[in-house]
Structure formats: structure tokens, C-alpha cells
PDB file of N, CA and C in Angstrom:
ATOM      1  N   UNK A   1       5.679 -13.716   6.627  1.00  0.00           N
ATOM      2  CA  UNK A   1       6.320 -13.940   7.895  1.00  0.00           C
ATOM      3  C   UNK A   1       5.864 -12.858   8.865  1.00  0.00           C
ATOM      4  N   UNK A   2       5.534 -13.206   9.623  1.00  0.00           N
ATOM      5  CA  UNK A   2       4.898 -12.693  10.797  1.00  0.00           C
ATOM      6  C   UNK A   2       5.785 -12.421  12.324  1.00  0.00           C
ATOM      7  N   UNK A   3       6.564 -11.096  12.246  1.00  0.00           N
ATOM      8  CA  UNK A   3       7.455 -10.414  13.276  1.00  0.00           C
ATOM      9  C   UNK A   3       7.391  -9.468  13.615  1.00  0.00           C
ATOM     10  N   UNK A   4       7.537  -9.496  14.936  1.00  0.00           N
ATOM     11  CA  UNK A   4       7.686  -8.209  15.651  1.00  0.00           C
ATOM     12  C   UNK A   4       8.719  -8.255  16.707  1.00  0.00           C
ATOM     13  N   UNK A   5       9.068  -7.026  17.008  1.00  0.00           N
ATOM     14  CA  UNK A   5       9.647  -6.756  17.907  1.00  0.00           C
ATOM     15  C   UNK A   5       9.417  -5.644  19.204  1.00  0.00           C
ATOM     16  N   UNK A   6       9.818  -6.557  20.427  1.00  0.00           N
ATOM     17  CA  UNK A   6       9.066  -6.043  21.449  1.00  0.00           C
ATOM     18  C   UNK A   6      10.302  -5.804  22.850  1.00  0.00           C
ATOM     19  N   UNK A   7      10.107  -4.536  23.520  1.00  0.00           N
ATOM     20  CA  UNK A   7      10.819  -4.805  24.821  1.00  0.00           C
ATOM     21  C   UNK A   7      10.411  -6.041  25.666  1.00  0.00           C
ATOM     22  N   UNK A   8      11.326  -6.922  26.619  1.00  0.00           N
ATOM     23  CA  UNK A   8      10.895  -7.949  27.369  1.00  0.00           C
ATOM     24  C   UNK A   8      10.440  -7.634  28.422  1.00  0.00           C
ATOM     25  N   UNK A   9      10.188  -6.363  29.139  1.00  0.00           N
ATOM     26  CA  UNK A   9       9.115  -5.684  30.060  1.00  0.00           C
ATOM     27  C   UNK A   9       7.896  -5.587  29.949  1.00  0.00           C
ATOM     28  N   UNK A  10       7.717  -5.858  28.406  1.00  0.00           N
ATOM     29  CA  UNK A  10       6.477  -5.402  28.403  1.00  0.00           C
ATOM     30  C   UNK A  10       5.601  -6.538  28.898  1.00  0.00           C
ATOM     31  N   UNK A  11       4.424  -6.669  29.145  1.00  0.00           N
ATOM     32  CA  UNK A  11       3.719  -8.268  29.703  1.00  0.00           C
ATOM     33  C   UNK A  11       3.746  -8.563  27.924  1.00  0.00           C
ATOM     34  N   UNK A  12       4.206 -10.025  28.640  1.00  0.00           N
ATOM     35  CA  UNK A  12       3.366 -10.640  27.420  1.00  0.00           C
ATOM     36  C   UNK A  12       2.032 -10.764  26.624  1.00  0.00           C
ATOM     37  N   UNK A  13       1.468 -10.687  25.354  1.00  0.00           N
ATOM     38  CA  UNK A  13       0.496 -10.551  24.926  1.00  0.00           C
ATOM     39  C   UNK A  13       0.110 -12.043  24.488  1.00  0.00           C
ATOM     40  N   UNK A  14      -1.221 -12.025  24.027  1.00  0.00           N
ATOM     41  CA  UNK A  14      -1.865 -13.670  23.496  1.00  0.00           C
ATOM     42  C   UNK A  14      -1.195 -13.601  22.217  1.00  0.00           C
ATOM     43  N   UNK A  15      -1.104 -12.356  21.194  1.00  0.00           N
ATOM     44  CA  UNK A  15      -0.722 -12.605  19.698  1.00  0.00           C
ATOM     45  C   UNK A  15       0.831 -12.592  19.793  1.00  0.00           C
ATOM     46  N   UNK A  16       1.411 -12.719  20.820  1.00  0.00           N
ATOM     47  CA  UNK A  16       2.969 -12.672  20.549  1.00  0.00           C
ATOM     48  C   UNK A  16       3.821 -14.156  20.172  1.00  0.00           C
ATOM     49  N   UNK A  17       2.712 -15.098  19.949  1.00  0.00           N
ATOM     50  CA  UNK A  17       3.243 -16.517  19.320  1.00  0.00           C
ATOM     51  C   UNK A  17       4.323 -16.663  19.862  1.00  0.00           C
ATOM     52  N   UNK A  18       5.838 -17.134  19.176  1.00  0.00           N
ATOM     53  CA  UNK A  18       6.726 -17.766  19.833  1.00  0.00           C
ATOM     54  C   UNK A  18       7.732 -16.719  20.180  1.00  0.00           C
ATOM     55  N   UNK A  19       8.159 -16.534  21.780  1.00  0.00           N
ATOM     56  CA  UNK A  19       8.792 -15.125  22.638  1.00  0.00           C
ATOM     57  C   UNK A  19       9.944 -15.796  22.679  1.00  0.00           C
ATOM     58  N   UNK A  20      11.104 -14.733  21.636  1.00  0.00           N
ATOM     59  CA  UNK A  20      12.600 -15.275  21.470  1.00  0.00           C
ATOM     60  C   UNK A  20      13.052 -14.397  21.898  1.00  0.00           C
ATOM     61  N   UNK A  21      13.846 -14.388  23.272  1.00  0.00           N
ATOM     62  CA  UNK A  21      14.798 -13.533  23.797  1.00  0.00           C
ATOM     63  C   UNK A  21      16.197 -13.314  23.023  1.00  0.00           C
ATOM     64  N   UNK A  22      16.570 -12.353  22.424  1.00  0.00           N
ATOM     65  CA  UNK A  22      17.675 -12.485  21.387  1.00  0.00           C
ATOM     66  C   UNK A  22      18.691 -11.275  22.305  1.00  0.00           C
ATOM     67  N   UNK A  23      18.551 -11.135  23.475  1.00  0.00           N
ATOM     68  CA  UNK A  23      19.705 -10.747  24.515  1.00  0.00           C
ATOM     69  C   UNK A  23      20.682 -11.752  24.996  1.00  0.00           C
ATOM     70  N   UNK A  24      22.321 -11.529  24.663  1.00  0.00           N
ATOM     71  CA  UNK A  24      22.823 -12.153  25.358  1.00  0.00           C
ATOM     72  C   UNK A  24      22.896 -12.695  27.092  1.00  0.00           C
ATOM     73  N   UNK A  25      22.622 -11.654  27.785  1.00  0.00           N
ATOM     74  CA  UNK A  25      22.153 -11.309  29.076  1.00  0.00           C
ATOM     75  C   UNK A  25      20.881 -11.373  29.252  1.00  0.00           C
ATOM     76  N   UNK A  26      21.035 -12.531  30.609  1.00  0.00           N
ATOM     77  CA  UNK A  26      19.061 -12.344  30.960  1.00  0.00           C
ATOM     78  C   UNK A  26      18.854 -10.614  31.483  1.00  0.00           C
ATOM     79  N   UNK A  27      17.602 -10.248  31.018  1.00  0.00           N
ATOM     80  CA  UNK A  27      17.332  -8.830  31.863  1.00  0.00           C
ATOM     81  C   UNK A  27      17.194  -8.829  33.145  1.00  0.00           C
ATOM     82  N   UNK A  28      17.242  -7.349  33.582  1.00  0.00           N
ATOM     83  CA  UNK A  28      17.841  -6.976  35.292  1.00  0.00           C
ATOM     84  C   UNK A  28      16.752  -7.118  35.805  1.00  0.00           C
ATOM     85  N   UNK A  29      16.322  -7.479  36.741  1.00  0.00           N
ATOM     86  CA  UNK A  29      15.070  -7.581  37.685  1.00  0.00           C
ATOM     87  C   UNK A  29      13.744  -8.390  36.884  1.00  0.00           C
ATOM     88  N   UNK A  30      14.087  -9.021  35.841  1.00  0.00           N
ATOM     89  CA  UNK A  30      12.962  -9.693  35.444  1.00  0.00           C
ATOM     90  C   UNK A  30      13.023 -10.970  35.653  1.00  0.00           C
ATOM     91  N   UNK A  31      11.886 -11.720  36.615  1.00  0.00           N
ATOM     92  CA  UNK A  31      11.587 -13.370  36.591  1.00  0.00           C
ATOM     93  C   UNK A  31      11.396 -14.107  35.746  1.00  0.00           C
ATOM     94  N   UNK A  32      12.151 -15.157  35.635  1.00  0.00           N
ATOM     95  CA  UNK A  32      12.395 -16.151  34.481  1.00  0.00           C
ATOM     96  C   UNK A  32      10.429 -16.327  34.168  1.00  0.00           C
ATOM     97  N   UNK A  33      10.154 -16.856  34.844  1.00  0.00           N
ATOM     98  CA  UNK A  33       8.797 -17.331  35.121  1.00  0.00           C
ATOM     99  C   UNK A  33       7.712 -15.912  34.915  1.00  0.00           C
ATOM    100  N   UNK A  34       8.141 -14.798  34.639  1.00  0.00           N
ATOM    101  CA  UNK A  34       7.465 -14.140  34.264  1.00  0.00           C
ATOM    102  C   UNK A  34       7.605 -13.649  32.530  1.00  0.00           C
ATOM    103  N   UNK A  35       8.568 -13.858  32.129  1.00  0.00           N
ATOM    104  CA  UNK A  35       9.010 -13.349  30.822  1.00  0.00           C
ATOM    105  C   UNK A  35       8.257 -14.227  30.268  1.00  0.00           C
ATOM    106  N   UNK A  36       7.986 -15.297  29.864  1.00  0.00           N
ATOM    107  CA  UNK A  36       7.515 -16.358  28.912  1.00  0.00           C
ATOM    108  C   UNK A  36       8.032 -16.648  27.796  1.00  0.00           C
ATOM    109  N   UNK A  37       9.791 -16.704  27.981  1.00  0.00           N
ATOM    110  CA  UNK A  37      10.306 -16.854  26.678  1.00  0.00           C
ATOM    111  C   UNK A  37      10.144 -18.412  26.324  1.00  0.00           C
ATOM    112  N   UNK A  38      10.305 -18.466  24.861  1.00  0.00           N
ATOM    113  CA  UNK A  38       9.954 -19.742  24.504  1.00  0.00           C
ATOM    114  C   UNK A  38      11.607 -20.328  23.735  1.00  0.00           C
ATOM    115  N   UNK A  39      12.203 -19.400  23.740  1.00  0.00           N
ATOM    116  CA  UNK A  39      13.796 -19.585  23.291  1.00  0.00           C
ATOM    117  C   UNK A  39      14.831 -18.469  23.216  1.00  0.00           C
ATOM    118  N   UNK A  40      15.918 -18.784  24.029  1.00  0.00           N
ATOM    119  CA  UNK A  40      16.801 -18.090  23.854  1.00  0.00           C
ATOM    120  C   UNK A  40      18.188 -18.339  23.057  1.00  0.00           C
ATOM    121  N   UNK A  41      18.412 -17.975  21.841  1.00  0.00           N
ATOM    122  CA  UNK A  41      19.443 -18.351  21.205  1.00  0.00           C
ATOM    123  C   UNK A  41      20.493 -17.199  21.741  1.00  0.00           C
ATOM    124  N   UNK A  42      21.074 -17.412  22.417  1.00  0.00           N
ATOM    125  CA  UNK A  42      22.731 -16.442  23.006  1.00  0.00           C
ATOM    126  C   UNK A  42      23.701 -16.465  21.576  1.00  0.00           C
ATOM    127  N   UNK A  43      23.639 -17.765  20.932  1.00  0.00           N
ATOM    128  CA  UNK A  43      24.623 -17.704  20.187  1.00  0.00           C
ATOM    129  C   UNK A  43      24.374 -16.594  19.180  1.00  0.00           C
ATOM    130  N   UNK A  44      23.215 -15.916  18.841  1.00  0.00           N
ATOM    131  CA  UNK A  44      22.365 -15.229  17.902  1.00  0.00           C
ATOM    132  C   UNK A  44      22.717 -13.470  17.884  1.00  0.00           C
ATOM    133  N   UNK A  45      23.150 -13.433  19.520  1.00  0.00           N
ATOM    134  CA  UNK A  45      23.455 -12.143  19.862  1.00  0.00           C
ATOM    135  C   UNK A  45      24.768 -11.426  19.317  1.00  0.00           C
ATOM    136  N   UNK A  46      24.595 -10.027  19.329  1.00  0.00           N
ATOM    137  CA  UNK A  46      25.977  -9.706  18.683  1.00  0.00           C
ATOM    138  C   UNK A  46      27.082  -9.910  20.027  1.00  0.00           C
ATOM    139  N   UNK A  47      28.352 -10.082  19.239  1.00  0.00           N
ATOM    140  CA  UNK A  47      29.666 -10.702  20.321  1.00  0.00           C
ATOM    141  C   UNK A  47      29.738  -9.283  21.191  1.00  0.00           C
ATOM    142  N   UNK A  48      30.532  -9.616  22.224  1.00  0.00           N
ATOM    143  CA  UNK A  48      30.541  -8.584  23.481  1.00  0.00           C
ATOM    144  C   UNK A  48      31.432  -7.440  22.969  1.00  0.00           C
ATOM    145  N   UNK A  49      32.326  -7.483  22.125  1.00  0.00           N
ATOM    146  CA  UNK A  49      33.322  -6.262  21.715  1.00  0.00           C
ATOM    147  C   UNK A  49      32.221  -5.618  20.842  1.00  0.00           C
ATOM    148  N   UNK A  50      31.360  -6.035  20.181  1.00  0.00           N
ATOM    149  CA  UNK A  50      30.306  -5.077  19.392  1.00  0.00           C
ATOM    150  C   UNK A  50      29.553  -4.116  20.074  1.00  0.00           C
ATOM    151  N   UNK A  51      29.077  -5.378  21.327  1.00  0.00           N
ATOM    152  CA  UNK A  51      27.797  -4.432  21.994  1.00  0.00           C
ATOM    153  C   UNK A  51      28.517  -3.722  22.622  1.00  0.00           C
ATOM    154  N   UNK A  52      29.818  -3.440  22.984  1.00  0.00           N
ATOM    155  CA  UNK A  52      30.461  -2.903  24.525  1.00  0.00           C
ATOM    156  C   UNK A  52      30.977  -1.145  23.100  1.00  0.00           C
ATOM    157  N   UNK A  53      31.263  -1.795  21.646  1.00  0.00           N
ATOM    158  CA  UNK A  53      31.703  -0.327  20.990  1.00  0.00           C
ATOM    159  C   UNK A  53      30.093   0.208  20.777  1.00  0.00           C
ATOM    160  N   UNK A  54      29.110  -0.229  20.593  1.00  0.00           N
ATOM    161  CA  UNK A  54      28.086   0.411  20.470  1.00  0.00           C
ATOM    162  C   UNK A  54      27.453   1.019  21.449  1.00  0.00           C
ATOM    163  N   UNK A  55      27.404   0.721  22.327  1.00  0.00           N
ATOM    164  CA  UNK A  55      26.470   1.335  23.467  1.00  0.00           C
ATOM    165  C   UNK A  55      27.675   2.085  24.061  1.00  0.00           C
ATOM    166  N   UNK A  56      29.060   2.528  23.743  1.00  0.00           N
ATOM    167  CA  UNK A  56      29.998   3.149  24.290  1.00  0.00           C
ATOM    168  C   UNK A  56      29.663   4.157  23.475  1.00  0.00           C
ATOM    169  N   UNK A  57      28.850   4.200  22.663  1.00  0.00           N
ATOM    170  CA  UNK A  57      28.219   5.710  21.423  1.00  0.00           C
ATOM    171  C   UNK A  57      29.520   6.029  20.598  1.00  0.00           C
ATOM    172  N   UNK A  58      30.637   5.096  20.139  1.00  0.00           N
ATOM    173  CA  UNK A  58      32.055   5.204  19.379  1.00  0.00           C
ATOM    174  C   UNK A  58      31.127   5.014  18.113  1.00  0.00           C
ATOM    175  N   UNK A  59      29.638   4.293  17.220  1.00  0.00           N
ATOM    176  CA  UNK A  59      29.589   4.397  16.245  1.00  0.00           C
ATOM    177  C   UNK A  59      27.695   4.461  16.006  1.00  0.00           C
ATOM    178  N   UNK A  60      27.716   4.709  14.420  1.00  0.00           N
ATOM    179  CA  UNK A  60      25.895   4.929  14.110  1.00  0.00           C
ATOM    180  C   UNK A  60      25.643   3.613  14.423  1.00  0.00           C
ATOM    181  N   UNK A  61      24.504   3.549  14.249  1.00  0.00           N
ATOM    182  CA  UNK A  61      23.691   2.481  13.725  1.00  0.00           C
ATOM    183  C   UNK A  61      23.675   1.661  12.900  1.00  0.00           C
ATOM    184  N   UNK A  62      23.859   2.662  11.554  1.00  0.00           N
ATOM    185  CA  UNK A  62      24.040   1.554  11.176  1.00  0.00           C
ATOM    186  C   UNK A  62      25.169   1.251  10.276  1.00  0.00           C
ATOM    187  N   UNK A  63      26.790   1.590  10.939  1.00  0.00           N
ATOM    188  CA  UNK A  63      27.673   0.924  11.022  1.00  0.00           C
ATOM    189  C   UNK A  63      27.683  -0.581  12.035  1.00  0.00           C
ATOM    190  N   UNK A  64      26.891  -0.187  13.028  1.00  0.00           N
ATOM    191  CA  UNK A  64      26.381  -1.338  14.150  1.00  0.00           C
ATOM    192  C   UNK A  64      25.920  -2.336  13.219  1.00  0.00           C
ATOM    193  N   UNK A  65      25.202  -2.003  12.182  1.00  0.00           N
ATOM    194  CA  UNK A  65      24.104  -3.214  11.410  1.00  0.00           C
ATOM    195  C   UNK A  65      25.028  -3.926  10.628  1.00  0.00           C
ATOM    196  N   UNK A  66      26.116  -3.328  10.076  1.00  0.00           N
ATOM    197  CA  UNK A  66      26.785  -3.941   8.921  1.00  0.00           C
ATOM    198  C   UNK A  66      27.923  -4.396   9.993  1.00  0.00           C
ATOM    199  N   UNK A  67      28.193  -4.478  10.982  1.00  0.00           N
ATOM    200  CA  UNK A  67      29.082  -5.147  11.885  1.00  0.00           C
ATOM    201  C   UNK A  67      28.526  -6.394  12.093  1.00  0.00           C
ATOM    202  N   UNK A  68      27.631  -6.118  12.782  1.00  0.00           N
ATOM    203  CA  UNK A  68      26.346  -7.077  13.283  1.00  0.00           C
ATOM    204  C   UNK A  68      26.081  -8.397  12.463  1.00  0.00           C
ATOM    205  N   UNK A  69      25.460  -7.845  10.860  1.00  0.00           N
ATOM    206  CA  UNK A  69      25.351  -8.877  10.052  1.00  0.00           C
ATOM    207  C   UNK A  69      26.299  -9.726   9.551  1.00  0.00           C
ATOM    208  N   UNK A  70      27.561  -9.044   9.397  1.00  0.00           N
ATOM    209  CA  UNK A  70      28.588  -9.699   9.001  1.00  0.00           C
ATOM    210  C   UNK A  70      28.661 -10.914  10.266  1.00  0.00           C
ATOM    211  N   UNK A  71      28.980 -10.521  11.750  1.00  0.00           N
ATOM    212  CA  UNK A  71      28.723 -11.831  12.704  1.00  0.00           C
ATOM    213  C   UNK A  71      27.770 -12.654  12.472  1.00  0.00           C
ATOM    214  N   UNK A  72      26.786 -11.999  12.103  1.00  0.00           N
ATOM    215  CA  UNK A  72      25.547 -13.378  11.488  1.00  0.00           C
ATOM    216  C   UNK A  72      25.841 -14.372  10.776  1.00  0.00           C
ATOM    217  N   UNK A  73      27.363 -14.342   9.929  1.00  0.00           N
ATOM    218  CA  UNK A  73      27.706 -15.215   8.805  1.00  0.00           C
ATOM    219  C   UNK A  73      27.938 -16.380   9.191  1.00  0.00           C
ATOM    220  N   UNK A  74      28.492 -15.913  11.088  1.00  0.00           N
ATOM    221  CA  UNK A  74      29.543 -17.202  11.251  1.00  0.00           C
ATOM    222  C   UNK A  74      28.732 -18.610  11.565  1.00  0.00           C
ATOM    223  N   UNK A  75      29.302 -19.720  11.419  1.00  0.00           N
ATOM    224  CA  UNK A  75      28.111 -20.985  11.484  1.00  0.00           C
ATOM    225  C   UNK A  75      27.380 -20.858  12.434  1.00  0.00           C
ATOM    226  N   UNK A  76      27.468 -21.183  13.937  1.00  0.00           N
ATOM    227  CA  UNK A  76      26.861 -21.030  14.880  1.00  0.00           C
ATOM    228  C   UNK A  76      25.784 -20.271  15.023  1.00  0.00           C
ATOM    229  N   UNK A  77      25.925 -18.816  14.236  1.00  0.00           N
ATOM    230  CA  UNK A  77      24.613 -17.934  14.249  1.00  0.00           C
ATOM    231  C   UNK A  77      23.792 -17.790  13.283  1.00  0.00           C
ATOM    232  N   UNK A  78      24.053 -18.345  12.093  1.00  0.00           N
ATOM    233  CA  UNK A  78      24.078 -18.659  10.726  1.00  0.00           C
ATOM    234  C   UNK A  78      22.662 -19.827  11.057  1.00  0.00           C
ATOM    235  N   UNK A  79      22.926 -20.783  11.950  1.00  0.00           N
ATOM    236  CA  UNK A  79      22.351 -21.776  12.010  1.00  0.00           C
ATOM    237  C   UNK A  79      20.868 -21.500  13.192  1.00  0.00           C
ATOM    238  N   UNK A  80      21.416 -20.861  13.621  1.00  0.00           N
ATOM    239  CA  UNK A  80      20.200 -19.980  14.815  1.00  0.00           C
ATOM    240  C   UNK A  80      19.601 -19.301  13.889  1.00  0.00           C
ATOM    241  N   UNK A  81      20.157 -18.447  13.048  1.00  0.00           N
ATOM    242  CA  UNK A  81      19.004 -17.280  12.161  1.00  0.00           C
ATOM    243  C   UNK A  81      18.262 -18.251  12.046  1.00  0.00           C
ATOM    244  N   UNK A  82      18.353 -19.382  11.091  1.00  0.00           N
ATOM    245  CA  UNK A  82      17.756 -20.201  10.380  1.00  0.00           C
ATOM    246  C   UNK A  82      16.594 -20.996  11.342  1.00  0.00           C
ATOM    247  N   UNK A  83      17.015 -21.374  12.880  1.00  0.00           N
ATOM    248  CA  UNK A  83      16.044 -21.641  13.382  1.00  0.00           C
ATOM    249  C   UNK A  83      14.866 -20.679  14.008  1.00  0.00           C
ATOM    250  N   UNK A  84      15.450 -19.461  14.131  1.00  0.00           N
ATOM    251  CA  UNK A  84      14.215 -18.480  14.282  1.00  0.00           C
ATOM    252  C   UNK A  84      13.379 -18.503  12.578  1.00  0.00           C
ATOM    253  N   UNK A  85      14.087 -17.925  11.318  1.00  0.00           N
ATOM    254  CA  UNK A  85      13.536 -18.003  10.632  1.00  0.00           C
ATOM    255  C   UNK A  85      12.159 -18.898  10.377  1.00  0.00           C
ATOM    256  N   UNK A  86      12.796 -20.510  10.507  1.00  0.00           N
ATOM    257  CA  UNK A  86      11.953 -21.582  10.469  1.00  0.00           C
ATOM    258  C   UNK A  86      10.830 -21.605  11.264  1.00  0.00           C
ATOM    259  N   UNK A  87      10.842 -20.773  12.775  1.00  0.00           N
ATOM    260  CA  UNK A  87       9.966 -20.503  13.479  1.00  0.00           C
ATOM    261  C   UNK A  87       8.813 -20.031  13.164  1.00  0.00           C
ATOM    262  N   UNK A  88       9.222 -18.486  12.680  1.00  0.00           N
ATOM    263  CA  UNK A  88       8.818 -17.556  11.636  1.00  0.00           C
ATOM    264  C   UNK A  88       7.832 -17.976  10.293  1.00  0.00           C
ATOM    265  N   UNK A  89       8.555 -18.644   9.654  1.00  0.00           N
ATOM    266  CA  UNK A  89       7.540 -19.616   8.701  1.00  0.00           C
ATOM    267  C   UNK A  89       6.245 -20.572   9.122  1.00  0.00           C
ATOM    268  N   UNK A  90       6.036 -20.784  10.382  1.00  0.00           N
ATOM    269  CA  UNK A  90       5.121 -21.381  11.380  1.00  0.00           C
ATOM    270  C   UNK A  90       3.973 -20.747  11.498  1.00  0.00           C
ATOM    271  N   UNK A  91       4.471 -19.449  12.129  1.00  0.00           N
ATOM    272  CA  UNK A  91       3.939 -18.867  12.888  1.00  0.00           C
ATOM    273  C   UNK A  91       4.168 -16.967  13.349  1.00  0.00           C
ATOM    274  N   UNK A  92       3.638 -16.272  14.188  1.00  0.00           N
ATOM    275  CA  UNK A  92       4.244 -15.091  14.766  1.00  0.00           C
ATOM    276  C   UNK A  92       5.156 -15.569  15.464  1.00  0.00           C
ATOM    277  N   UNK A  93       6.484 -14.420  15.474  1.00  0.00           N
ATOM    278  CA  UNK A  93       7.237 -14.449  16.336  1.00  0.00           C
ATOM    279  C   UNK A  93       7.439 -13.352  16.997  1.00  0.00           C
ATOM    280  N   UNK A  94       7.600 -13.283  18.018  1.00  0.00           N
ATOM    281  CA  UNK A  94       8.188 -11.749  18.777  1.00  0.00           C
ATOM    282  C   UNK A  94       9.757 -12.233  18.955  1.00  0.00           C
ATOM    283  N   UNK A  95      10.606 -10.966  18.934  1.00  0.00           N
ATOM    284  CA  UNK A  95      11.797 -10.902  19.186  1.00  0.00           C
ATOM    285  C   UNK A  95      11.729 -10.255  20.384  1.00  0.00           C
ATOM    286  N   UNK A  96      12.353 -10.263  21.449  1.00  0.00           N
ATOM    287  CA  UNK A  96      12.181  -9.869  22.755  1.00  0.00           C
ATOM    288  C   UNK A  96      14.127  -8.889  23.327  1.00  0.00           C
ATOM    289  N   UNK A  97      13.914  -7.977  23.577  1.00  0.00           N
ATOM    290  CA  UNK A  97      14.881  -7.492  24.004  1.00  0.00           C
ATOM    291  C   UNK A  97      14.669  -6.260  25.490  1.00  0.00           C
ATOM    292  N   UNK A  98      15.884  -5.821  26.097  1.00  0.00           N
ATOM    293  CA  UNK A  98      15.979  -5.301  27.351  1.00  0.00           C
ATOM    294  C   UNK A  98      16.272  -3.432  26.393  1.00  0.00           C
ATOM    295  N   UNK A  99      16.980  -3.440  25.392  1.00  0.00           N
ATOM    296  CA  UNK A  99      17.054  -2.426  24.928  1.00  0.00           C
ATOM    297  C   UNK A  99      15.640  -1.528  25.179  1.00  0.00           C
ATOM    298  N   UNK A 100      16.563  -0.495  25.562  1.00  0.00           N
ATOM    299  CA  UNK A 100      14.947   1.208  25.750  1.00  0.00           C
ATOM    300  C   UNK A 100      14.787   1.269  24.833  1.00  0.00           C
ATOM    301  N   UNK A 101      15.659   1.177  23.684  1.00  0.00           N
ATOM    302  CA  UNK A 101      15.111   1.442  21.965  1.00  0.00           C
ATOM    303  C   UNK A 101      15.088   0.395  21.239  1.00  0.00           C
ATOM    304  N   UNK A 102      13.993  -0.150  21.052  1.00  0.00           N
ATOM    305  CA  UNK A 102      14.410  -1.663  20.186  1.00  0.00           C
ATOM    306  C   UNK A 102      14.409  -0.997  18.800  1.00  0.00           C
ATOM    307  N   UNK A 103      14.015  -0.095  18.444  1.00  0.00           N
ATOM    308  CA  UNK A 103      14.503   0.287  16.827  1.00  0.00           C
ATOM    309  C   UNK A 103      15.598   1.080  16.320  1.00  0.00           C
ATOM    310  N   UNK A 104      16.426   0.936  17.350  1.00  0.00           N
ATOM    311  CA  UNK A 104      18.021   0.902  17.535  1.00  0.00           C
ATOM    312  C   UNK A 104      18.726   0.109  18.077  1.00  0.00           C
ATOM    313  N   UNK A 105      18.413  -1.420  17.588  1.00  0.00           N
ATOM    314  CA  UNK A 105      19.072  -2.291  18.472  1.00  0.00           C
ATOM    315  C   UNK A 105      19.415  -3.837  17.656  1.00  0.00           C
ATOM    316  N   UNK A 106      20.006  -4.845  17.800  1.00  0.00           N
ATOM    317  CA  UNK A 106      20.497  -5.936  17.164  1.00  0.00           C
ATOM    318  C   UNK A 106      19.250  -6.556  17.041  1.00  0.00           C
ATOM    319  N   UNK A 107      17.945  -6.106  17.737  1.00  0.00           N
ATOM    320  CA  UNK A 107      16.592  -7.698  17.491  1.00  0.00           C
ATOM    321  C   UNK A 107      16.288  -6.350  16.720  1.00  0.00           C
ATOM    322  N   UNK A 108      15.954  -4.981  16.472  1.00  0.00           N
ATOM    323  CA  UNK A 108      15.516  -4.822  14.484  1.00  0.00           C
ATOM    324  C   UNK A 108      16.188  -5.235  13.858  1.00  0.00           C
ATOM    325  N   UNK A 109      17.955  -5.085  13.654  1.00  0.00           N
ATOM    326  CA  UNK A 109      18.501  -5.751  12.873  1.00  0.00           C
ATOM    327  C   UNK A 109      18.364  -7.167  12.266  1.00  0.00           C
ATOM    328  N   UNK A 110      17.387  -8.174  13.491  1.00  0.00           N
ATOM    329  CA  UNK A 110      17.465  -9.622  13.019  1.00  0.00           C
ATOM    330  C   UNK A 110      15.760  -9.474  12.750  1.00  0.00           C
ATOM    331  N   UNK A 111      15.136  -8.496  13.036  1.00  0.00           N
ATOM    332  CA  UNK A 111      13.616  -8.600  12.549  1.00  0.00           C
ATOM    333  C   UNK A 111      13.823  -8.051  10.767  1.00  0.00           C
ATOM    334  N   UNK A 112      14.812  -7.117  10.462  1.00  0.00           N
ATOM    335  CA  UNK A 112      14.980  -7.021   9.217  1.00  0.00           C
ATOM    336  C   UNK A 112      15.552  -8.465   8.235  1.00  0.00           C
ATOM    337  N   UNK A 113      16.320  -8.552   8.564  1.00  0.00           N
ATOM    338  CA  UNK A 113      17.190 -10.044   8.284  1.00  0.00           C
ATOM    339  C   UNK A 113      15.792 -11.274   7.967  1.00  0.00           C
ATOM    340  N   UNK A 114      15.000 -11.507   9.037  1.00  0.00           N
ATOM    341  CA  UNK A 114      14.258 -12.605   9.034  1.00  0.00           C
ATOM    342  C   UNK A 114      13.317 -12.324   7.838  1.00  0.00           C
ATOM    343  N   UNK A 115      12.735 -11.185   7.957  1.00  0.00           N
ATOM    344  CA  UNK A 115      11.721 -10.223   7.021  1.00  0.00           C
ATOM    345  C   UNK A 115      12.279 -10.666   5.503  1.00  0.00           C
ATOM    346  N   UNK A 116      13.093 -10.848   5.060  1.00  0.00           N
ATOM    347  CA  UNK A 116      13.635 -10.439   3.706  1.00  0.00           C
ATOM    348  C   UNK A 116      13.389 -11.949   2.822  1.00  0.00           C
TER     349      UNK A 116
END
């Protein structure tokens, strides 16, 4: 399986195969028409009381991860993993996020997840 993960600032590349925005929120000042996402699953994202205790710096990382995954269980996102996964089995995927640190952030958490 073939993943990566990438800020959604960055330009898009030719090897970035299928560009999954896994932000609940579109990013600030970026044109739809410039991002080149090819899917956004919202339902995929962690719920707003997660992201609002994490980025409030109340916990690590990776207490964040084992929060995080546990929301992954529920059907709705359960069923999204599965369609990125399936993606994944295709092809490259990029995971696309607004995070300054994507290797502190919910798209490593789902680039680990998909990986396994």
C-alpha cells in the first residue's frame, strides 16, 4: 500500500495519485480549484471535542491517537477507513491536511491505520 502524507499547501505533485483531504474544515485561503482533492471524507475526521482538547495542548499525542482510533470504530468512519483503504489497494494515496505538523496530526494517525 502506497501512502503518504502531505500538507494541502503544498502544490500538488504527478506521484500523489488519489488527494484525500482528511480535514474536517476546508483550509484558510486555499482555492477549491487549486487543491486537487479527489475526496473528502469529513465523516473520517476526528469529532470537534477531540480536535478543540488537542490543539488546546490539554494532552500528548498519543493519548490523541488512542482517542482518535477508538472514533474510528464508529460505523460511519469505520466505513470511510475502508473506502480510503480500498483506494489504497489501487493505487498511491496522499492524505492531505492544513496541520503545520502532519506527523503530529489525525492524517499520520490514519496513514498508520491504513498501513497495517
Amino acid at each position: 500500500m502506497r501512502m503518504r502524507v502531505r500538507r494541502v499547501y503544498e502544490p500538488p505533485e504527478p506521484d500523489d495519485g488519489v488527494r484525500v483531504l482528511v480535514d474536517r474544515l476546508w483550509p484558510r485561503g486555499l482555492a477549491k480549484d487549486a487543491a486537487h482533492i479527489d475526496e473528502w471524507p469529513k465523516g473520517l475526521t476526528p469529532s470537534t471535542e477531540l480536535r478543540r482538547w488537542y490543539h488546546a495542548d490539554e494532552g500528548a499525542f498519543e493519548e490523541f491517537r488512542e482517542r482518535y482510533e477508538a472514533e474510528l470504530t464508529a460505523p460511519e468512519a469505520a466505513e470511510l477507513l475502508e473506502r480510503v483503504r480500498e483506494l489504497a489497494g489501487r493505487g498511491k494515496v496522499t492524505l492531505l491536511t492544513a496541520s503545520r505538523q502532519p506527523e503530529l496530526s489525525h492524517a499520520e494517525v490514519l496513514a498508520r491505520l491504513l498501513a497495517e
